[in-house]
PDB file of N, CA and C in Angstrom:
ATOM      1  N   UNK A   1       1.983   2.180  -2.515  1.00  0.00           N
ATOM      2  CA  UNK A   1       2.778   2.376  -1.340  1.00  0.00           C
ATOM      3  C   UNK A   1       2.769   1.074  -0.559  1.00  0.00           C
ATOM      4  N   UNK A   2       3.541   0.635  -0.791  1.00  0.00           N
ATOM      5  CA  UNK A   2       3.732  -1.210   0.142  1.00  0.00           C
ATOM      6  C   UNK A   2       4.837  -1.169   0.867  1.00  0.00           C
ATOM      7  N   UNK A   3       4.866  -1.622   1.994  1.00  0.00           N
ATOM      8  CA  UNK A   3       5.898  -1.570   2.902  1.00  0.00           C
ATOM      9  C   UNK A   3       6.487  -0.281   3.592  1.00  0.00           C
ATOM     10  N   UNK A   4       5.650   0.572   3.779  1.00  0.00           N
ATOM     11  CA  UNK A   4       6.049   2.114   4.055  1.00  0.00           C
ATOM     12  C   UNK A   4       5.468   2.198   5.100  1.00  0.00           C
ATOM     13  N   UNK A   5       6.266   2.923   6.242  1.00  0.00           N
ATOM     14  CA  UNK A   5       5.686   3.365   7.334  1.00  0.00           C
ATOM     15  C   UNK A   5       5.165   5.110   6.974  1.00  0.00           C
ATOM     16  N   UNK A   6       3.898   5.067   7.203  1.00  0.00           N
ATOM     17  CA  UNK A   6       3.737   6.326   7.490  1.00  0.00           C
ATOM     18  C   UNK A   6       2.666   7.124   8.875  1.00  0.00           C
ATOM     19  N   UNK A   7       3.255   6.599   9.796  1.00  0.00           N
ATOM     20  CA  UNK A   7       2.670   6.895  11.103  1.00  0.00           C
ATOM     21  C   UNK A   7       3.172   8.025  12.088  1.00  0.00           C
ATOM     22  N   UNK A   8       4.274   8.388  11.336  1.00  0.00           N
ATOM     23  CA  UNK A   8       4.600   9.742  11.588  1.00  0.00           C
ATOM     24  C   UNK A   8       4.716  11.304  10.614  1.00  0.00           C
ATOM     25  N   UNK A   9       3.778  10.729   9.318  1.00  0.00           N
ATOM     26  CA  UNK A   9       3.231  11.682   8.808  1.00  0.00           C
ATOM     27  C   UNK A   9       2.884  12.316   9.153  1.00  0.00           C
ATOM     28  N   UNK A  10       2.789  14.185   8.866  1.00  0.00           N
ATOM     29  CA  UNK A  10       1.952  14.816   9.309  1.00  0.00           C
ATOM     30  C   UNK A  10       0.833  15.311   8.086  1.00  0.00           C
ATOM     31  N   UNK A  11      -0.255  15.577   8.699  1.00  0.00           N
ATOM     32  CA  UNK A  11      -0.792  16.395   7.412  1.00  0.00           C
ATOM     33  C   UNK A  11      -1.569  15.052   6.114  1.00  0.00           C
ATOM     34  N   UNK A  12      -1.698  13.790   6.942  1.00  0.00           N
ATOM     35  CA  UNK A  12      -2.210  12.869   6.304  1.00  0.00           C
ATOM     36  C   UNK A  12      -3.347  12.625   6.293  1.00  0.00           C
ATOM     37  N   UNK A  13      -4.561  13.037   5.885  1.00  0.00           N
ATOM     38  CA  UNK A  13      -5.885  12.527   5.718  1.00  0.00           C
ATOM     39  C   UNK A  13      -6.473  11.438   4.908  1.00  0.00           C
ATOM     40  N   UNK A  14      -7.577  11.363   5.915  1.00  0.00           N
ATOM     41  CA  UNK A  14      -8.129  10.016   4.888  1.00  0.00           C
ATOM     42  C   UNK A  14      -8.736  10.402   3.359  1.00  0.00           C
ATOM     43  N   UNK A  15      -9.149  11.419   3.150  1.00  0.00           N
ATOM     44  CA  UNK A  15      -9.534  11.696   1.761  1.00  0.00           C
ATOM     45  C   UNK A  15      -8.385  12.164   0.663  1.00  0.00           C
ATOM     46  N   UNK A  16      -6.985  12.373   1.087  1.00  0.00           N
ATOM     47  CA  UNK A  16      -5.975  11.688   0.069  1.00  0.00           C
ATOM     48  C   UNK A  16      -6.030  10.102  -0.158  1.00  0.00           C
ATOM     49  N   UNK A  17      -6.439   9.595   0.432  1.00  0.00           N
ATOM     50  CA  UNK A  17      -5.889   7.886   0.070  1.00  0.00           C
ATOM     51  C   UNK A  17      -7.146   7.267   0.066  1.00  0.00           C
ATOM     52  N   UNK A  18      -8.229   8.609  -0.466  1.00  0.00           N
ATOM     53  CA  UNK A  18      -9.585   7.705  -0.972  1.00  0.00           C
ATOM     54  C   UNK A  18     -10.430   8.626  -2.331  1.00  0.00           C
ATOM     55  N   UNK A  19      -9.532   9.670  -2.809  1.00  0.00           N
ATOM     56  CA  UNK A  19      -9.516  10.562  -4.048  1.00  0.00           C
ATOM     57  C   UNK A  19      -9.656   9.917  -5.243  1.00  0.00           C
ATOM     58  N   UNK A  20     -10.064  10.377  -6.343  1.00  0.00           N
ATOM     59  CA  UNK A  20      -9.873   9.578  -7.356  1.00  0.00           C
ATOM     60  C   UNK A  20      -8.751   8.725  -7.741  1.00  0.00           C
ATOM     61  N   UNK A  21      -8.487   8.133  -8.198  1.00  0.00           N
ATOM     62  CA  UNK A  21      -7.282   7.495  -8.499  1.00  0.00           C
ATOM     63  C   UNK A  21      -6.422   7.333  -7.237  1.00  0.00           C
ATOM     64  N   UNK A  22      -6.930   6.761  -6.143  1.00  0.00           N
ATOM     65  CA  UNK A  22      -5.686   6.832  -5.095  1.00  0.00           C
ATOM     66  C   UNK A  22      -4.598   6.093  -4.737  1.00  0.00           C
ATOM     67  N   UNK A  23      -3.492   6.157  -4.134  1.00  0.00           N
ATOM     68  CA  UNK A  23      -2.714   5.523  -4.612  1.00  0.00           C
ATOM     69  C   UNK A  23      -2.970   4.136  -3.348  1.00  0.00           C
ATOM     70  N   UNK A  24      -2.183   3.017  -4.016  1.00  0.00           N
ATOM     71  CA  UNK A  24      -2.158   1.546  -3.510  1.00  0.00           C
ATOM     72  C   UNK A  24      -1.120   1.429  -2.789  1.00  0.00           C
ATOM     73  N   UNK A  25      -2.789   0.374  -1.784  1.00  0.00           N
ATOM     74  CA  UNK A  25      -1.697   0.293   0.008  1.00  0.00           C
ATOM     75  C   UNK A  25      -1.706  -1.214  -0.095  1.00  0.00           C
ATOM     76  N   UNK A  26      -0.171  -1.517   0.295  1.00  0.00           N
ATOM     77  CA  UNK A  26      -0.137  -2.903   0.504  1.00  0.00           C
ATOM     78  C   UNK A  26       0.596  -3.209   1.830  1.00  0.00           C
ATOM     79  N   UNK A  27       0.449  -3.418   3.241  1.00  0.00           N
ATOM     80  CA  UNK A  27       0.683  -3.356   4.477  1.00  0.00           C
ATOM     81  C   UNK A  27       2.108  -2.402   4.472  1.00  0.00           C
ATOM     82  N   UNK A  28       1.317  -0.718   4.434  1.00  0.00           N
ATOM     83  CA  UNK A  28       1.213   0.313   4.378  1.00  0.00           C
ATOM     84  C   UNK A  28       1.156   0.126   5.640  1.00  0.00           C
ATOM     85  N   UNK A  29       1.817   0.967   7.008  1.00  0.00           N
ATOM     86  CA  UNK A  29       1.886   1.298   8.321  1.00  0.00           C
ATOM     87  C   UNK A  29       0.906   2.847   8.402  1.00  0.00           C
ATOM     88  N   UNK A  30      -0.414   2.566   8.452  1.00  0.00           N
ATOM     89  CA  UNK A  30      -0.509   4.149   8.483  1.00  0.00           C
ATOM     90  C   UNK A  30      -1.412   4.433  10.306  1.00  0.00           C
ATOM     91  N   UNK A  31      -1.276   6.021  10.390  1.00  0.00           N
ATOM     92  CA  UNK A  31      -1.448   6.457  11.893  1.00  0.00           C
ATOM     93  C   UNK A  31      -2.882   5.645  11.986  1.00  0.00           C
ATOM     94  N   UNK A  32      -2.946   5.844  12.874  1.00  0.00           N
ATOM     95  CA  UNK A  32      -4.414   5.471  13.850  1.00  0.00           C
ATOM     96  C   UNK A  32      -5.681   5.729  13.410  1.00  0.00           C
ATOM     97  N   UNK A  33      -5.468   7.244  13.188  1.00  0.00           N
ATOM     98  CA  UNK A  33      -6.592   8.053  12.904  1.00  0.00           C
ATOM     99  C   UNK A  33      -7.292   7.795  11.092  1.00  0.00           C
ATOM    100  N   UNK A  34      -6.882   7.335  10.676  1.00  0.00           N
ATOM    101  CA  UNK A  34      -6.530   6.783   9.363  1.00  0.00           C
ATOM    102  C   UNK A  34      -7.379   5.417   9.213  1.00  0.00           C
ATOM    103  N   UNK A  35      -6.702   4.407   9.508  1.00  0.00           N
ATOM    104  CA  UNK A  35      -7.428   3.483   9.803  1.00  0.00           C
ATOM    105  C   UNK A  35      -8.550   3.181  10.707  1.00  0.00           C
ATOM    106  N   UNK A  36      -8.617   4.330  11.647  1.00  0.00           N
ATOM    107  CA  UNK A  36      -9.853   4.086  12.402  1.00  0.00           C
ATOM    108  C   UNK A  36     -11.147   4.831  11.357  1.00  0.00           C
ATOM    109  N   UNK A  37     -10.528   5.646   9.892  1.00  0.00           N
ATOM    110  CA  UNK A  37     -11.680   5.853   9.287  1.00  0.00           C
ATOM    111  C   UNK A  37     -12.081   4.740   8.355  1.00  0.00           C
ATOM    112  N   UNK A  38     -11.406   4.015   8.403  1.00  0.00           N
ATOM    113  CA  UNK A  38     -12.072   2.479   7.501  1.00  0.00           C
ATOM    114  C   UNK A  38     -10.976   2.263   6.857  1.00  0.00           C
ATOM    115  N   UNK A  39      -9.932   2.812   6.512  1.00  0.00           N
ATOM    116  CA  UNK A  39      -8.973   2.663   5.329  1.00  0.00           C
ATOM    117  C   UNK A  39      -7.772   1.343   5.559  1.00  0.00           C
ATOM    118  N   UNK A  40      -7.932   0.323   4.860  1.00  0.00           N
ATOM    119  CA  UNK A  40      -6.916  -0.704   5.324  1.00  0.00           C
ATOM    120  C   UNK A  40      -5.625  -0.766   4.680  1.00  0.00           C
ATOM    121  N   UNK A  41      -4.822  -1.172   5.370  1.00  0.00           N
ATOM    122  CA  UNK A  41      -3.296  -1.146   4.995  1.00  0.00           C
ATOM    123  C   UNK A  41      -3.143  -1.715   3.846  1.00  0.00           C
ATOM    124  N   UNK A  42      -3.719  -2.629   4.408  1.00  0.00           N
ATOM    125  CA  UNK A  42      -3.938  -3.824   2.937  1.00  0.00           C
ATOM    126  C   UNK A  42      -4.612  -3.649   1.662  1.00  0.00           C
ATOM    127  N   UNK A  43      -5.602  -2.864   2.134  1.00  0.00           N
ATOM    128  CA  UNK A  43      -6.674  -3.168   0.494  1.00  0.00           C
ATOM    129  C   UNK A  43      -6.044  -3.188  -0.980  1.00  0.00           C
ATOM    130  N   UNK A  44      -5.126  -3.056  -0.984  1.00  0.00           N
ATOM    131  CA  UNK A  44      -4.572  -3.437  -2.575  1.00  0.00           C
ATOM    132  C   UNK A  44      -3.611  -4.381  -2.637  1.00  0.00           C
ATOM    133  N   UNK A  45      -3.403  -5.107  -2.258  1.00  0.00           N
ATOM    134  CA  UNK A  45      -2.161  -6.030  -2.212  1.00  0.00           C
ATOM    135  C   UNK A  45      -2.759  -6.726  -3.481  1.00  0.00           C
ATOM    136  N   UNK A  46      -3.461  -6.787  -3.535  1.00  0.00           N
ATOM    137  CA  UNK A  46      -4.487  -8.082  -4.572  1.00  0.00           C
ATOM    138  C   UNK A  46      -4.259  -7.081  -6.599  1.00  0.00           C
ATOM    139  N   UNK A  47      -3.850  -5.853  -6.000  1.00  0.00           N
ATOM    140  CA  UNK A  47      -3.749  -4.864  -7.230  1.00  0.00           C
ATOM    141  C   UNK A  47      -2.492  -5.103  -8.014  1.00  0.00           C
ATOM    142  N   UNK A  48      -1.686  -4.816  -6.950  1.00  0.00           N
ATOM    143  CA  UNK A  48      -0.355  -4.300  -6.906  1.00  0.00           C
ATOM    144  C   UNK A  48       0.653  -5.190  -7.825  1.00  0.00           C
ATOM    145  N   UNK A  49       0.710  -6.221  -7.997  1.00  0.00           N
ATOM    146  CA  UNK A  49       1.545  -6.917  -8.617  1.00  0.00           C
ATOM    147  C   UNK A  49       0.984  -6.955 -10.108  1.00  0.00           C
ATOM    148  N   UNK A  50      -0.555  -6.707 -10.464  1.00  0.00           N
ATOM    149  CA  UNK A  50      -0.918  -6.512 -11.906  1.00  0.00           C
ATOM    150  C   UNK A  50      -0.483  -4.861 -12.432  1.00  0.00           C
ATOM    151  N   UNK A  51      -0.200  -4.111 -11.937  1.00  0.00           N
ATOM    152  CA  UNK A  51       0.043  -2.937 -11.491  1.00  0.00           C
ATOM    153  C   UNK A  51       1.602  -2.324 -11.986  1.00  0.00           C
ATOM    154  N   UNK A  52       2.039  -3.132 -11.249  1.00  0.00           N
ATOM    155  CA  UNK A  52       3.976  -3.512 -11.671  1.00  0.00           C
ATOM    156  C   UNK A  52       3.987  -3.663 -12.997  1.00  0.00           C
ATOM    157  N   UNK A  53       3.641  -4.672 -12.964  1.00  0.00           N
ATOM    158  CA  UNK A  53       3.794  -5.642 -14.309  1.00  0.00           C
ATOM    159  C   UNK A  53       3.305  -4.885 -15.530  1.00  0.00           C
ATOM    160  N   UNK A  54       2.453  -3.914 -15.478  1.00  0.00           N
ATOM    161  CA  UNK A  54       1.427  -3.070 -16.230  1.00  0.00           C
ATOM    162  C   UNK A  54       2.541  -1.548 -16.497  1.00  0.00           C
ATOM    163  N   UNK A  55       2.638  -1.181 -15.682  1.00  0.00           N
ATOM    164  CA  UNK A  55       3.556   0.318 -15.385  1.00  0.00           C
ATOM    165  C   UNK A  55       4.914   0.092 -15.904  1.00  0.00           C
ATOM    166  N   UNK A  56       5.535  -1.243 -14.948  1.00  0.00           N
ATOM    167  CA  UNK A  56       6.870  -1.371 -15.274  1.00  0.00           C
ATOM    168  C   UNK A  56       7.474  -2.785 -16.206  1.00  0.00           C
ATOM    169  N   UNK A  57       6.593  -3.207 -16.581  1.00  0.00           N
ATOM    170  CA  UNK A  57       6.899  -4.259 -18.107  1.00  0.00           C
ATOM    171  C   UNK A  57       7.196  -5.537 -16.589  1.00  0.00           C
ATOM    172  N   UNK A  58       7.312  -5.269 -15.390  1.00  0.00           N
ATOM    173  CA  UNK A  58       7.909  -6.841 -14.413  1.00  0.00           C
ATOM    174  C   UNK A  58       7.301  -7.885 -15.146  1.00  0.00           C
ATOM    175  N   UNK A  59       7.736  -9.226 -15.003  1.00  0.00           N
ATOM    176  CA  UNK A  59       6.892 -10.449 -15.134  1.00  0.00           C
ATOM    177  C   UNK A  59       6.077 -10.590 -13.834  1.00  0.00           C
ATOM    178  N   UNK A  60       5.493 -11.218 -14.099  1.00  0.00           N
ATOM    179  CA  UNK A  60       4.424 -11.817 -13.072  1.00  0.00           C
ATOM    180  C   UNK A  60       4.810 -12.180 -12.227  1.00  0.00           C
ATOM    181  N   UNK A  61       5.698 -13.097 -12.033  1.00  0.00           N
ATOM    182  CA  UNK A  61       7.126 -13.673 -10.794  1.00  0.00           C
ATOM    183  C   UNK A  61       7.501 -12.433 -10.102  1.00  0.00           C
ATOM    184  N   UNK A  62       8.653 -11.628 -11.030  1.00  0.00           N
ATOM    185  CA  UNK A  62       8.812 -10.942 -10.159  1.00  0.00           C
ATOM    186  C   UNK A  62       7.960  -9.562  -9.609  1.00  0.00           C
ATOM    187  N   UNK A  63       6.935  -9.565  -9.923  1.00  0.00           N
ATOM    188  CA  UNK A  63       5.664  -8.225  -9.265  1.00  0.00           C
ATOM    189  C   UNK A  63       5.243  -9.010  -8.243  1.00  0.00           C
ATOM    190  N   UNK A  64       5.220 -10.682  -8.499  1.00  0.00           N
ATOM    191  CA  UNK A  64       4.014 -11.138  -7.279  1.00  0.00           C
ATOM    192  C   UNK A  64       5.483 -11.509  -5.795  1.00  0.00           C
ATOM    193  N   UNK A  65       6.588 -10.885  -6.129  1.00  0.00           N
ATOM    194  CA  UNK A  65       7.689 -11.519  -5.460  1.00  0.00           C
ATOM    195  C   UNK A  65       8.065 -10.176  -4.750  1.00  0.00           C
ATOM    196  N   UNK A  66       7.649  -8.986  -5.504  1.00  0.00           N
ATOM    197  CA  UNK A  66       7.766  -7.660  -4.624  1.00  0.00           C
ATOM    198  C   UNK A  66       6.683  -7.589  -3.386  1.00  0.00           C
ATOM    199  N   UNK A  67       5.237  -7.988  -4.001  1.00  0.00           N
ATOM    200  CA  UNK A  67       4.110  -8.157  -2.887  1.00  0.00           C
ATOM    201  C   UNK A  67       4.445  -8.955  -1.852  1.00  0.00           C
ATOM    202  N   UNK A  68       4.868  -9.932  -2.176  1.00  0.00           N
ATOM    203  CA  UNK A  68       5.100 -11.161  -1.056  1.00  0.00           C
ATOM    204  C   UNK A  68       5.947 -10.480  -0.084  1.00  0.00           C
ATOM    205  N   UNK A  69       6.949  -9.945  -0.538  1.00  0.00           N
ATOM    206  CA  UNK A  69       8.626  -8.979   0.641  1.00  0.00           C
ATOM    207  C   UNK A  69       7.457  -8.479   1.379  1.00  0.00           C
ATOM    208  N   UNK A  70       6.430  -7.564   0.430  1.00  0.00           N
ATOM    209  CA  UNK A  70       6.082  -5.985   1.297  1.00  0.00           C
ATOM    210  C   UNK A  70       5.285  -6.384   2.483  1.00  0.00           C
ATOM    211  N   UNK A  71       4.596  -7.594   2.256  1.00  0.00           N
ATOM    212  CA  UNK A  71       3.289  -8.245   3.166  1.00  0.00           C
ATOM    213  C   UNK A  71       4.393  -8.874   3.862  1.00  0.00           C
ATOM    214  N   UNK A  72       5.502  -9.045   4.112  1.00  0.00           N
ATOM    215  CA  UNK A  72       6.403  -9.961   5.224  1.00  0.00           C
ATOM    216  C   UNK A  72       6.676  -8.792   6.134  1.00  0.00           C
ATOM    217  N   UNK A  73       7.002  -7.793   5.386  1.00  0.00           N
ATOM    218  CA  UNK A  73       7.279  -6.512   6.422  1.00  0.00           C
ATOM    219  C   UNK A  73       6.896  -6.160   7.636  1.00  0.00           C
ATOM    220  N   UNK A  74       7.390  -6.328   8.962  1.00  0.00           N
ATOM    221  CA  UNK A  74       6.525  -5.990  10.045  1.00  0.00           C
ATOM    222  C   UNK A  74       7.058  -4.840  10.739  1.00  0.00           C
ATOM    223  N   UNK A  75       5.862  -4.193  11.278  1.00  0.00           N
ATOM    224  CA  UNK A  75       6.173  -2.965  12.231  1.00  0.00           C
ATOM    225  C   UNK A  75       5.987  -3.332  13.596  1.00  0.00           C
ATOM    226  N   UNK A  76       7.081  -2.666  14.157  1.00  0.00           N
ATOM    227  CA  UNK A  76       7.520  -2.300  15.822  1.00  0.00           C
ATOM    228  C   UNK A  76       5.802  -1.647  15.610  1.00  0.00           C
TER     229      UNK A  76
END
């Protein structure tokens, strides 16, 4: 999940997005309550483009060129 606001989720806990296999945040907008339990927007950015490239055959260029957009992304 890169570049997604989800701060008006409802029904979002921190132990979905720390479950086995959870899914990858790359400056991910998430509520308050969320990140005030330790969980960073960021922690996978460093994943995500081996990830692409792995799942969806991308080259390396363009997976590390999707990360780069999602980390430019800024929230109001």
């Amino acid at each position: 999940m890169s570049a997604t606001d989800f701060r008006d989720t409802q029904n979002l806990v921190a132990e979905r997005l720390t479950i086995n296999n959870p899914p990858l945040l790359c400056n991910a907008a998430l509520p308050s309550d969320i990140t005030e339990a330790g969980i960073s927007p960021n922690r996978d950015c460093d994943r995500i483009a081996q990830s692409l490239s792995n799942r969806y055959e991308y080259s390396s260029e363009f997976a590390n060129q999707i990360v780069e957009d999602a980390r430019q992304r800024e929230w109001d």
